[in-house]
Protein backbone atom coordinates (compact mmCIF):
# COMPACT_ATOMS: atom_id res chain seq x y z
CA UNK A 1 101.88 120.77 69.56
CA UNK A 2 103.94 117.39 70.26
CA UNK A 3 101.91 114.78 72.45
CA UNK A 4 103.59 114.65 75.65
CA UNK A 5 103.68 110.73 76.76
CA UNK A 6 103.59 109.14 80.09
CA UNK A 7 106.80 107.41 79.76
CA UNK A 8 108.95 110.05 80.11
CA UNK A 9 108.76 110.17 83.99
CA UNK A 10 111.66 111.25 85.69
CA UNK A 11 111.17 111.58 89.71
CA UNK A 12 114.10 113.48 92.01
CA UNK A 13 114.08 112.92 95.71
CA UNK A 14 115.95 115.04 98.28
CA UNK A 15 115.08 115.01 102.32
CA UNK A 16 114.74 118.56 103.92
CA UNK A 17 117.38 120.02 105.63
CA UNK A 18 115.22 123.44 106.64
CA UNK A 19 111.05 122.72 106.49
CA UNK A 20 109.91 124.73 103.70
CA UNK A 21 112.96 125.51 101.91
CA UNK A 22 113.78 123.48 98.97
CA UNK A 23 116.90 121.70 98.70
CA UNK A 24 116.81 121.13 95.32
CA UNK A 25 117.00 117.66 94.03
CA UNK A 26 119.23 117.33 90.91
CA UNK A 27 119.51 114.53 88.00
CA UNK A 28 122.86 113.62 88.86
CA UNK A 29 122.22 112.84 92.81
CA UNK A 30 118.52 112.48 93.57
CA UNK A 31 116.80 110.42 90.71
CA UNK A 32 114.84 107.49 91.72
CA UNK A 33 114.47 104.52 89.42
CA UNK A 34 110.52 104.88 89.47
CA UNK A 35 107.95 102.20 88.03
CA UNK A 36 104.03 102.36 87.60
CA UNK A 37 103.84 105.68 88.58
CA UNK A 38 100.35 107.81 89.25
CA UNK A 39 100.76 111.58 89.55
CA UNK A 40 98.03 113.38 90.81
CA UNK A 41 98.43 117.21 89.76
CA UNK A 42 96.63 118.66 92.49
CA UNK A 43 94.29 117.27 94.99
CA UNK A 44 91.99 120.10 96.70
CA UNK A 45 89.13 120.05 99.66
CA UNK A 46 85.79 121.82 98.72
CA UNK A 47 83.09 123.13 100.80
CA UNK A 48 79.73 124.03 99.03
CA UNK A 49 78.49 127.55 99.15
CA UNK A 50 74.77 126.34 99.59
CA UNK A 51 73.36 129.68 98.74
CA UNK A 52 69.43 130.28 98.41
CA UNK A 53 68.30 131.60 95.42
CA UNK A 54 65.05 131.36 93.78
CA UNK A 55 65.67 129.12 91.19
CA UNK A 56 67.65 125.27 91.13
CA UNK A 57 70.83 124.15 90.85
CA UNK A 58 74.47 124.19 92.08
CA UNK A 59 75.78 126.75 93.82
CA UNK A 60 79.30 126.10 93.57
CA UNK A 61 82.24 125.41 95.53
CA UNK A 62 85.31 127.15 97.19
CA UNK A 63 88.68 125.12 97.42
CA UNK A 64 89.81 125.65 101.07
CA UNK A 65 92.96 123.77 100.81
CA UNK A 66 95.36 121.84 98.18
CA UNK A 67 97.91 119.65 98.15
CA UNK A 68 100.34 117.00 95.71
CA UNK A 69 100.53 113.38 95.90
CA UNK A 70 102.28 110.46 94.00
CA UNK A 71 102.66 107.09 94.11
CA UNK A 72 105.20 104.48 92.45
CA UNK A 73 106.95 101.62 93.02
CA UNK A 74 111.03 101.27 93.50
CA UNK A 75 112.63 97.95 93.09
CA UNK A 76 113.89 96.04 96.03
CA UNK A 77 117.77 95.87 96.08
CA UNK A 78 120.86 96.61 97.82
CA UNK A 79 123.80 99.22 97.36
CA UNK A 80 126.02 98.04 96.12
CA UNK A 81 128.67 98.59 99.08
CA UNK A 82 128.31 96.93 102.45
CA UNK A 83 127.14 99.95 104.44
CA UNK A 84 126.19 102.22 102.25
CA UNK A 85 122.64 103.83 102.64
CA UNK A 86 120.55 102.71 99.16
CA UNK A 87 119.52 105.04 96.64
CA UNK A 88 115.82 104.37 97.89
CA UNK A 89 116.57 105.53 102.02
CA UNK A 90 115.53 109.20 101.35
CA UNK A 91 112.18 107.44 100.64
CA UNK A 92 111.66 105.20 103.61
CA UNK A 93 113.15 107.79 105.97
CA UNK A 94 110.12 109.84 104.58
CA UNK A 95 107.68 107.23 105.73
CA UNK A 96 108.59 107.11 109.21
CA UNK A 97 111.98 105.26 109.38
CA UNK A 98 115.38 105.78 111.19
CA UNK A 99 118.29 104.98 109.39
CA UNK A 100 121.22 103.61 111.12
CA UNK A 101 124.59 103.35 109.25
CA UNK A 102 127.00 100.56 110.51
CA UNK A 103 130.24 101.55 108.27
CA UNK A 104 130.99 98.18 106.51
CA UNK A 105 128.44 95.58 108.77
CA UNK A 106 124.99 96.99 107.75
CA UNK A 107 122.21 99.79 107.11
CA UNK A 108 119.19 99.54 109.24
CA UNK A 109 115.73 101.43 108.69
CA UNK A 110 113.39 101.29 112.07
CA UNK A 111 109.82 102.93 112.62
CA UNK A 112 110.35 106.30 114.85
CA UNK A 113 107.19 107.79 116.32
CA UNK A 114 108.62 111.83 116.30
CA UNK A 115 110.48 114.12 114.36
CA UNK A 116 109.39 112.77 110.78
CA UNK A 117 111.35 113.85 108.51
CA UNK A 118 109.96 115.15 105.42
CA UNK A 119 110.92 115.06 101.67
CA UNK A 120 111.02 117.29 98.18
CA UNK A 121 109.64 115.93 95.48
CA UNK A 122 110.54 117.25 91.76
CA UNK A 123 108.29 114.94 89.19
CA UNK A 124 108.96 115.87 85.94
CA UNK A 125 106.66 114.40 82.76
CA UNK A 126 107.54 115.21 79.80
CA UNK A 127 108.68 118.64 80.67
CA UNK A 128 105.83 119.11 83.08
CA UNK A 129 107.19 119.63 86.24
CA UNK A 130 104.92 118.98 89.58
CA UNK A 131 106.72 119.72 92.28
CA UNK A 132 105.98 118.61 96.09
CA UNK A 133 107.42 120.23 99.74
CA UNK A 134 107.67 118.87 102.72
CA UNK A 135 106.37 115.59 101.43
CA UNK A 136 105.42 112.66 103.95
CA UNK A 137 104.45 109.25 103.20
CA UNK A 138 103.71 105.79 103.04
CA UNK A 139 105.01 102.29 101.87
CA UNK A 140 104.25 98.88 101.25
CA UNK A 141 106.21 95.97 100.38
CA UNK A 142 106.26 92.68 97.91
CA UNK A 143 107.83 90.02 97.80
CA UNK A 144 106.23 87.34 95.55
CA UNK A 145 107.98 83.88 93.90
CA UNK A 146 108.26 84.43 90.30
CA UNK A 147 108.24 88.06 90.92
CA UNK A 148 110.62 91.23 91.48
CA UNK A 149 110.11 92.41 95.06
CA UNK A 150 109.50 95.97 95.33
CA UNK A 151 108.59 99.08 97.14
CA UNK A 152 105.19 101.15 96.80
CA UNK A 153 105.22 104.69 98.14
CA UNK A 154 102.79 107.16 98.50
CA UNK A 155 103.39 110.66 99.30
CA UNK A 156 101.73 113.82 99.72
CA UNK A 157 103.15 117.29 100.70
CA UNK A 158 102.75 121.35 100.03
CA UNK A 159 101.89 121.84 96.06
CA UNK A 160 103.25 124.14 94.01
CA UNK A 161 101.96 125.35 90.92
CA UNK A 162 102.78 122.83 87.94
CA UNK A 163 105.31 125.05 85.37
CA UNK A 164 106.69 124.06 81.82
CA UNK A 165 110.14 123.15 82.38
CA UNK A 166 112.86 121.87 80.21
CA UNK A 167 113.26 117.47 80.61
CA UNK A 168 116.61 117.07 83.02
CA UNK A 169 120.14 115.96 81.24
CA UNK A 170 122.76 113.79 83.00
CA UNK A 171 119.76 111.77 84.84
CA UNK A 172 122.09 109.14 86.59
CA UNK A 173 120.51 105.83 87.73
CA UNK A 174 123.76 103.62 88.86
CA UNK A 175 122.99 103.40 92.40
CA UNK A 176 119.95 101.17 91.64
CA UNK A 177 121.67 97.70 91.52
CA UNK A 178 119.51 95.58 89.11
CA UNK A 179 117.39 93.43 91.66
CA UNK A 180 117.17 89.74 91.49
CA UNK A 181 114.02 87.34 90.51
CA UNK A 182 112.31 85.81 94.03
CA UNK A 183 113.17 82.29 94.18
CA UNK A 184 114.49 79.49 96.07
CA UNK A 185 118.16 80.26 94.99
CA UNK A 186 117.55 84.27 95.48
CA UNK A 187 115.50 84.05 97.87
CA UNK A 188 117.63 81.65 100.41
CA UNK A 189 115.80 82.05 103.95
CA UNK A 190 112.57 82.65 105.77
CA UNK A 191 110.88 81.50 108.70
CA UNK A 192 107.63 82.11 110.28
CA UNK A 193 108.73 81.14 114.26
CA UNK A 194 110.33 77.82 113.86
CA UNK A 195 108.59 76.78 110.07
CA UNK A 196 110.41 77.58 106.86
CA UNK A 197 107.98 75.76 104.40
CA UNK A 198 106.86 76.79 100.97
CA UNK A 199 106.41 80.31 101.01
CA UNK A 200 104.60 81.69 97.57
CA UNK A 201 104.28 85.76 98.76
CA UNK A 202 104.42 87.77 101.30
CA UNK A 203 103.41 91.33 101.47
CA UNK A 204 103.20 94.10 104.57
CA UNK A 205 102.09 97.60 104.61
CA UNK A 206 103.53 99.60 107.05
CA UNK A 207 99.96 101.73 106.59
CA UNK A 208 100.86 105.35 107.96
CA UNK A 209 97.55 107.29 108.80
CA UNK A 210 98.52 110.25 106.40
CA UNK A 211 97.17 112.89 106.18
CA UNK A 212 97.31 116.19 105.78
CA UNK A 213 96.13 118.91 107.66
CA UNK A 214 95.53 122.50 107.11
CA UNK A 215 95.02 125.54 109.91
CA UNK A 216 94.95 128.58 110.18
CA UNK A 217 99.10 129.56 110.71
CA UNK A 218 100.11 125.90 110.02
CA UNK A 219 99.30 123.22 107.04
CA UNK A 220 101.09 119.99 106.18
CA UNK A 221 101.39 116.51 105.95
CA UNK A 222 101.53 114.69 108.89
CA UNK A 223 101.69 110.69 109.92
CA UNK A 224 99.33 110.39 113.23
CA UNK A 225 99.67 106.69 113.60
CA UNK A 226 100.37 103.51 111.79
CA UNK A 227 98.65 100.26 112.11
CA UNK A 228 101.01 98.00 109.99
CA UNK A 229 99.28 94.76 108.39
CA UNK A 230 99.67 92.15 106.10
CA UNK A 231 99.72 89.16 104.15
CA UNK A 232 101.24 85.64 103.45
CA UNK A 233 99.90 82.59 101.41
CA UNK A 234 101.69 79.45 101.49
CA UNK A 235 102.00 75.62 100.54
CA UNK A 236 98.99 74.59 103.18
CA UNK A 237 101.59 72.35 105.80
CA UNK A 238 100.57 69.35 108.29
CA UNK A 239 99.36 70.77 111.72
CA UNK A 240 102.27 69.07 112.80
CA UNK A 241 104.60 71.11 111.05
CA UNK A 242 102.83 74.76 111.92
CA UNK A 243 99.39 74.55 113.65
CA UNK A 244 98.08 77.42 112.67
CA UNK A 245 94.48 77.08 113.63
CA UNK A 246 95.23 76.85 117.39
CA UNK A 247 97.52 80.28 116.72
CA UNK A 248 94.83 82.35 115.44
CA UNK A 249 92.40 81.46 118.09
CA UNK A 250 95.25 81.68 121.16
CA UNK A 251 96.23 85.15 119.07
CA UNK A 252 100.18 83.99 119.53
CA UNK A 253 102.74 86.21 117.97
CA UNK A 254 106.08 84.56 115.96
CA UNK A 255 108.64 86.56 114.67
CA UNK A 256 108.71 86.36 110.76
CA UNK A 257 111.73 86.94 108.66
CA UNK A 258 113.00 86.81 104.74
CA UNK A 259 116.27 87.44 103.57
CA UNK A 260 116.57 88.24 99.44
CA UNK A 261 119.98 88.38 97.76
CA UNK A 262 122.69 86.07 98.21
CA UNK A 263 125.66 88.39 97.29
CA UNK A 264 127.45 90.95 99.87
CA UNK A 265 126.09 94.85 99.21
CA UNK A 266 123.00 93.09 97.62
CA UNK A 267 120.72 91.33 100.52
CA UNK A 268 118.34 92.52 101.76
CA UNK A 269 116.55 91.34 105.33
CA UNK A 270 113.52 91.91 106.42
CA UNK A 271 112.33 91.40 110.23
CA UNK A 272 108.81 91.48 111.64
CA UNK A 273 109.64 90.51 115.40
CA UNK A 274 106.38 89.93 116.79
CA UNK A 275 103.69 89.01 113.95
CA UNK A 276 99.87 87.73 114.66
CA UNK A 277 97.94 85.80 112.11
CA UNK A 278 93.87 86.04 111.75
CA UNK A 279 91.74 85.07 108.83
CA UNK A 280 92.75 82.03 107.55
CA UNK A 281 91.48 81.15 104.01
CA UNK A 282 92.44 78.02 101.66
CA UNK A 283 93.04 78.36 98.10
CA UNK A 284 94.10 76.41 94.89
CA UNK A 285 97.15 77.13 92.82
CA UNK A 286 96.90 74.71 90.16
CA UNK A 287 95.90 72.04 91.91
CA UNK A 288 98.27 72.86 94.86
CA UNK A 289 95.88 73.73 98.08
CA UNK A 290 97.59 77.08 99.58
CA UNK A 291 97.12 78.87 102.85
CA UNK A 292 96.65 82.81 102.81
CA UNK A 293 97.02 84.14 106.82
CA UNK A 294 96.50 88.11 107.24
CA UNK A 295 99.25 89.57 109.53
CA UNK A 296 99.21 92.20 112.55
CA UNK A 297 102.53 93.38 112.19
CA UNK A 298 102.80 94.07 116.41
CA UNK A 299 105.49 96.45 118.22
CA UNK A 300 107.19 95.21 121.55
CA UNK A 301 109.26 97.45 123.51
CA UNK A 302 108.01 100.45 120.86
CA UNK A 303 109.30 101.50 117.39
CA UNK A 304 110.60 97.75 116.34
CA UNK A 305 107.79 96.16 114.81
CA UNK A 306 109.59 96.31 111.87
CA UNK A 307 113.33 96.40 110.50
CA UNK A 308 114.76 96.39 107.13
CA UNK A 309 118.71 95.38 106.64
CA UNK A 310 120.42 96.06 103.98
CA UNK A 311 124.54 94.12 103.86
């Protein structure tokens, strides 16, 4: 028997229409352009049997519930088109985000708190196909100089039973624009309230509680909260220029902001309105002294903590 190998990954994506009935992602429509990739076959809870007997050792266990998760990353870019959803949406919308079209301005993604939507999942390896339903998830983001910024998802969802099937023809990728290197040219704007200094990374996790949850008459994954965080590190500026140390004590919030992509139907833009920074730590990048602030990524009004443009 041929080895199978673990490049031949092919992920399709479709959001539900109807909870619990599959709408069928297909290789023409629904593949996502998928990177460092871990597929868990099946995860399962156990509860031990403990039973006395008069002699040692395990008793074994009973699997009271199962369920399918994966995780990869998808490359940051645009559509293409001015308005036009990207090939990733299906993906965020999954995580907890509104999508808002704006024919020829803009497409917006927002945090909702109700009425998740949920996702199918068809991961195929190497004619192994592990299929998810109802799928919620997760996300992070990247965006580091030197560096293609990117996506990392994590969902889980309803398993089904992994079946040989036969590897997918007319896979079509060409809604994935080929994303652009972070730099100063690329990379042409961000601000932390009114400082735009020398930013080296920054990094948020939107960090959905996910979990899933299994009853008698009901089971599925569900997102009870989300407690977004993260992370910048930075060219360590003159107090003068962003005084930092009296912002972590006073807990002030800034709005922070990055814009990637210089070309129409390939920016990106992402807003964090109302951002607090703790835990201040200095490091050295050859010989350049740096600045690494954690973030609370902090709601206002509700639901706008965070926004993600794509023009």
């Amino acid at each position: 028997m041929a080895a199978k190998s673990m490049k031949k990954v092919l992920l399709l994506a479709k959001l539900h229409v109807t909870a619990g009935v599959d709408p069928v992602p297909d290789a023409a429509t629904n593949a996502i352009l998928l990177r460092n990739a871990t597929i868990t076959p099946v995860s399962a809870e156990y509860v031990e049997r403990a039973l006395l007997r008069p002699f040692m050792g395990n008793a074994g266990q009973i699997a009271t519930t199962q369920y399918g998760q994966i995780e990869g990353e998808v490359e940051l870019a645009g559509a293409g088109v001015v308005g036009k959803a990207p090939a990733w949406g299906p993906l965020l919308r999954a995580c907890g985000f509104a999508e808002t079209i704006t024919e020829g301005v803009d497409v917006r993604y927002t945090p909702v708190s109700g009425e998740l939507e949920t996702i199918a999942l068809h991961t195929i390896l190497d004619g192994l196909l592990h299929e998810i339903k109802n799928a919620r998830g997760t996300v992070t983001f990247d965006v580091s100089a030197k560096g293609i910024p990117f996506m990392r998802f994590r969902f889980l969802g309803e398993y089904v039973p992994i079946k040989d099937a036969v590897n997918p023809t007319g896979v079509d990728y060409s809604a994935f624009l080929k994303p652009l290197g972070v730099n100063k040219k690329n990379t042409p704007e961000w601000s932390f309230g009114a400082y735009t200094g020398c930013l080296q990374s920054l990094s948020f996790d939107v960090a959905n509680q996910l979990e899933w949850k299994s009853m008698i008459g009901c089971e599925g994954a569900e997102i009870t909260d989300r407690q977004p965080k993260g992370n910048i590190s930075l060219r360590l500026p003159k107090i003068a220029e962003l005084n930092w140390p009296k912002m972590v004590i006073e807990a002030t919030e800034q709005p922070l902001s990055i814009t990637h992509g210089v070309t129409a139907g390939n920016i990106i833009e992402i807003n964090l309105p109302q951002v607090q920074i703790t835990n201040p730590s200095y490091s050295d990048d050859s010989g350049t002294a740096m600045l690494g602030l954690d973030l609370n990524v902090n709601p206002k009004d509700g639901n706008d903590e965070i926004e993600i443009v794509v023009r």
